[in-house]
N, C-alpha and C. Protein backbone atom coordinates (compact mmCIF):
# COMPACT_ATOMS: atom_id res chain seq x y z
N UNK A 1 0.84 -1.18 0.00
CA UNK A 1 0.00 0.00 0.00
C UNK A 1 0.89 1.24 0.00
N UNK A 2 0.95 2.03 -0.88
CA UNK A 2 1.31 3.42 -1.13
C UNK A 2 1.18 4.61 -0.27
N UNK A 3 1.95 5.31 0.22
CA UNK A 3 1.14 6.49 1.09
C UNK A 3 0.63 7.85 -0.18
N UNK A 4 1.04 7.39 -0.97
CA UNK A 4 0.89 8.39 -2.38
C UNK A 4 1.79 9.55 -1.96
N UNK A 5 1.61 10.92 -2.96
CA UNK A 5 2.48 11.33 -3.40
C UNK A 5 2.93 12.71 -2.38
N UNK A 6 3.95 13.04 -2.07
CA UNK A 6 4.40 13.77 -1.25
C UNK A 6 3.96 15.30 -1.19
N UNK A 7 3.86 16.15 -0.07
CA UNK A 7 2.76 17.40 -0.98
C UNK A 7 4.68 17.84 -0.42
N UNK A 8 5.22 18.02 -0.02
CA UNK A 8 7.12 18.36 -0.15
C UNK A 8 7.62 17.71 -0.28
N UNK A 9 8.62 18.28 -0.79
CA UNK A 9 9.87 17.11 -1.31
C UNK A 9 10.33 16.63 -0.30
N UNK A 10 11.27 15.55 -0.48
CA UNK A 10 11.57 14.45 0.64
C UNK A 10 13.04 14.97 0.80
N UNK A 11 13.31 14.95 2.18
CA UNK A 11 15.13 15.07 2.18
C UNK A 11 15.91 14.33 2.27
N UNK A 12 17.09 14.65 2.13
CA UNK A 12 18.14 13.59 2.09
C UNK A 12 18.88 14.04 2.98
N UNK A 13 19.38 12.86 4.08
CA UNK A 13 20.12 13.04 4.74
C UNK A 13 21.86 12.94 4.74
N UNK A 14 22.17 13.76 4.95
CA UNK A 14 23.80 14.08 4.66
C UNK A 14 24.52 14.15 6.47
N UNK A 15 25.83 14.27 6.54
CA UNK A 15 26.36 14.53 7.83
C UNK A 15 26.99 16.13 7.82
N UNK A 16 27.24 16.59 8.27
CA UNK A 16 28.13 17.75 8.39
C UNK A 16 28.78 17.67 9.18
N UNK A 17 30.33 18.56 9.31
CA UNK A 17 30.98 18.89 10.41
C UNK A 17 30.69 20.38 10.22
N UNK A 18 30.46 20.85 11.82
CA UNK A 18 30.99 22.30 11.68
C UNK A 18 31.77 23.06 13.13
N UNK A 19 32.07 23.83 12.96
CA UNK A 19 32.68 24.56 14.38
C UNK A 19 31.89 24.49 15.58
N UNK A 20 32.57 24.59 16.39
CA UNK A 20 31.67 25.14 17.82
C UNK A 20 30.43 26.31 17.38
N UNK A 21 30.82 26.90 17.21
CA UNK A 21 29.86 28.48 16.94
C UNK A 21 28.77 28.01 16.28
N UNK A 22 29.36 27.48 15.58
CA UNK A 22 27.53 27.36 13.97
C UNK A 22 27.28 26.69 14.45
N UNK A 23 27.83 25.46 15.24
CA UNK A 23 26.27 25.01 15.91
C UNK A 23 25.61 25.57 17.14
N UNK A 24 26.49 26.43 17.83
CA UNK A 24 25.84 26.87 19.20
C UNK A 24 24.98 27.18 18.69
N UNK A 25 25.10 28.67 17.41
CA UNK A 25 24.17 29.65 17.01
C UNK A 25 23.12 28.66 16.46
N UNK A 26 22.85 27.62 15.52
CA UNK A 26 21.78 27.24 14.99
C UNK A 26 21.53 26.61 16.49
N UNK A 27 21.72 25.97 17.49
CA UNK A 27 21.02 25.48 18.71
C UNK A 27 20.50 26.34 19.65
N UNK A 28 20.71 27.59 19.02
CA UNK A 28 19.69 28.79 20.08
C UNK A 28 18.66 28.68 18.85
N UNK A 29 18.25 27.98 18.31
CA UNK A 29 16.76 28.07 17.41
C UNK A 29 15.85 27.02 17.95
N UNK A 30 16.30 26.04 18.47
CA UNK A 30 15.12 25.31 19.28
C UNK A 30 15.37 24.02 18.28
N UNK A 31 14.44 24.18 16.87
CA UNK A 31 15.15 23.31 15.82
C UNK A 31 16.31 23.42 14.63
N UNK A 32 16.92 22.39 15.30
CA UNK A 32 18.55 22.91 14.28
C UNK A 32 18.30 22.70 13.09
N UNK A 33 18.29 21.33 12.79
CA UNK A 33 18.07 21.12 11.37
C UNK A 33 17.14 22.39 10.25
N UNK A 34 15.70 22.74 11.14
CA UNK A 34 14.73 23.20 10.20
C UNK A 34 16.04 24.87 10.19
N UNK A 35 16.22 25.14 11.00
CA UNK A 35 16.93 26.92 10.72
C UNK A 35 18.48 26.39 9.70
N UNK A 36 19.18 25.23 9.94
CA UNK A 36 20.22 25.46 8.85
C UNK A 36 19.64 24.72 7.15
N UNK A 37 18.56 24.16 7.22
CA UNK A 37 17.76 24.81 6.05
C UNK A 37 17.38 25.56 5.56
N UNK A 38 16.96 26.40 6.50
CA UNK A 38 16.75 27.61 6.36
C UNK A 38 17.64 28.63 5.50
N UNK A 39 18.91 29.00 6.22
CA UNK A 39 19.44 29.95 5.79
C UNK A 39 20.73 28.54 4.31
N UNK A 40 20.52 27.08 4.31
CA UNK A 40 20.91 26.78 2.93
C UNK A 40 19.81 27.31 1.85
N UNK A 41 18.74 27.12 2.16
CA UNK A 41 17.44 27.45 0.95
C UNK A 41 18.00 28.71 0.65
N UNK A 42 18.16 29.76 1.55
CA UNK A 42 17.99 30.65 1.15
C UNK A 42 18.71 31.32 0.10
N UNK A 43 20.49 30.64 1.13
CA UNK A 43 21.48 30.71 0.08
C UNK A 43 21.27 30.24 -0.94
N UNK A 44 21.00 29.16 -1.24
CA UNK A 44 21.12 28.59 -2.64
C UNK A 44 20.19 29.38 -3.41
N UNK A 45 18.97 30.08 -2.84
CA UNK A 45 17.42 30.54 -3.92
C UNK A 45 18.07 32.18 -4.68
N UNK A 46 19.43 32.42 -3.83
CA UNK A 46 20.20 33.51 -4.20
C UNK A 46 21.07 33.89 -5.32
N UNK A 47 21.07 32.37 -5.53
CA UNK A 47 22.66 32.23 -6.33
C UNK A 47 22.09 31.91 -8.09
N UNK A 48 22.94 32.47 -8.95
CA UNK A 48 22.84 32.21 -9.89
C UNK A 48 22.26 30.43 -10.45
N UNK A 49 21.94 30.42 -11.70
CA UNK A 49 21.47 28.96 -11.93
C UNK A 49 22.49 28.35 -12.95
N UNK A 50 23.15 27.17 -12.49
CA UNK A 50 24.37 26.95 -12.67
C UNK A 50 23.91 25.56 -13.37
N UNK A 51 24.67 24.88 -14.51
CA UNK A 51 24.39 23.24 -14.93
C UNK A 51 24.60 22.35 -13.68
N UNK A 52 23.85 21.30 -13.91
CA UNK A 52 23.80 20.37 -12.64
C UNK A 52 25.10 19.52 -12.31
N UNK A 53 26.09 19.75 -12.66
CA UNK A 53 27.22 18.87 -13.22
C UNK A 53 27.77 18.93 -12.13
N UNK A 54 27.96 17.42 -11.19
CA UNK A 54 28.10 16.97 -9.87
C UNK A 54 29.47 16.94 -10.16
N UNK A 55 29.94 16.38 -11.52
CA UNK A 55 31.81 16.43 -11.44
C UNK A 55 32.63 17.77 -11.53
N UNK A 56 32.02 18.36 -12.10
CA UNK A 56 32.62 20.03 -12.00
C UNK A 56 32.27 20.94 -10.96
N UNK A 57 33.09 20.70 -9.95
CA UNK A 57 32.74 21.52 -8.58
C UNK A 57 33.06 22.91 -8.75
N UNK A 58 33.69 23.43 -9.79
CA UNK A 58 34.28 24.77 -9.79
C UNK A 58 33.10 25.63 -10.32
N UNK A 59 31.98 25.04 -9.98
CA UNK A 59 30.41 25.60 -10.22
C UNK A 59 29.66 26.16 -8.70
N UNK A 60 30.49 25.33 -8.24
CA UNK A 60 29.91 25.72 -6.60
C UNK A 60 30.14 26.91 -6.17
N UNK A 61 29.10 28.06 -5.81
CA UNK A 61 29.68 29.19 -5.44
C UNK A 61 29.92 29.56 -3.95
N UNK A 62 30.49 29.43 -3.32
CA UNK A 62 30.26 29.79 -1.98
C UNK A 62 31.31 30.69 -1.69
N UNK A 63 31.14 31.45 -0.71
CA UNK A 63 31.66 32.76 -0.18
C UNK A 63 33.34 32.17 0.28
N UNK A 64 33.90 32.84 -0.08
CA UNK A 64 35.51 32.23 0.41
C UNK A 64 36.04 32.86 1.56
């Protein structure tokens, strides 16, 4: 039996490392995960629209 079709997209779970800080700061939000979605969506809804090409990383824009 099917639960049918998703009304959001489904996520994928990944690991991260990050510093002390970024996570203190996203753990003063109550929920971590939903706020560092947050500010990835946002980043990414910012950024130019780039080919999907997973082998050419020199597409990735992120702040240096």
């Amino acid at each position: 039996m099917s639960r049918g079709k998703q009304r959001n997209p489904t996520f994928v779970h990944i690991n991260i490392r990050v510093s002390k800080e970024v996570n203190d700061y996203f753990a003063r939000h109550g929920n971590r995960s939903e706020a560092i979605r947050k500010v990835l969506d946002d980043y990414v809804s910012q950024q130019p629209a780039v080919d999907n090409n997973p082998v050419d990383d020199r597409q990735l824009l992120l702040p240096v």
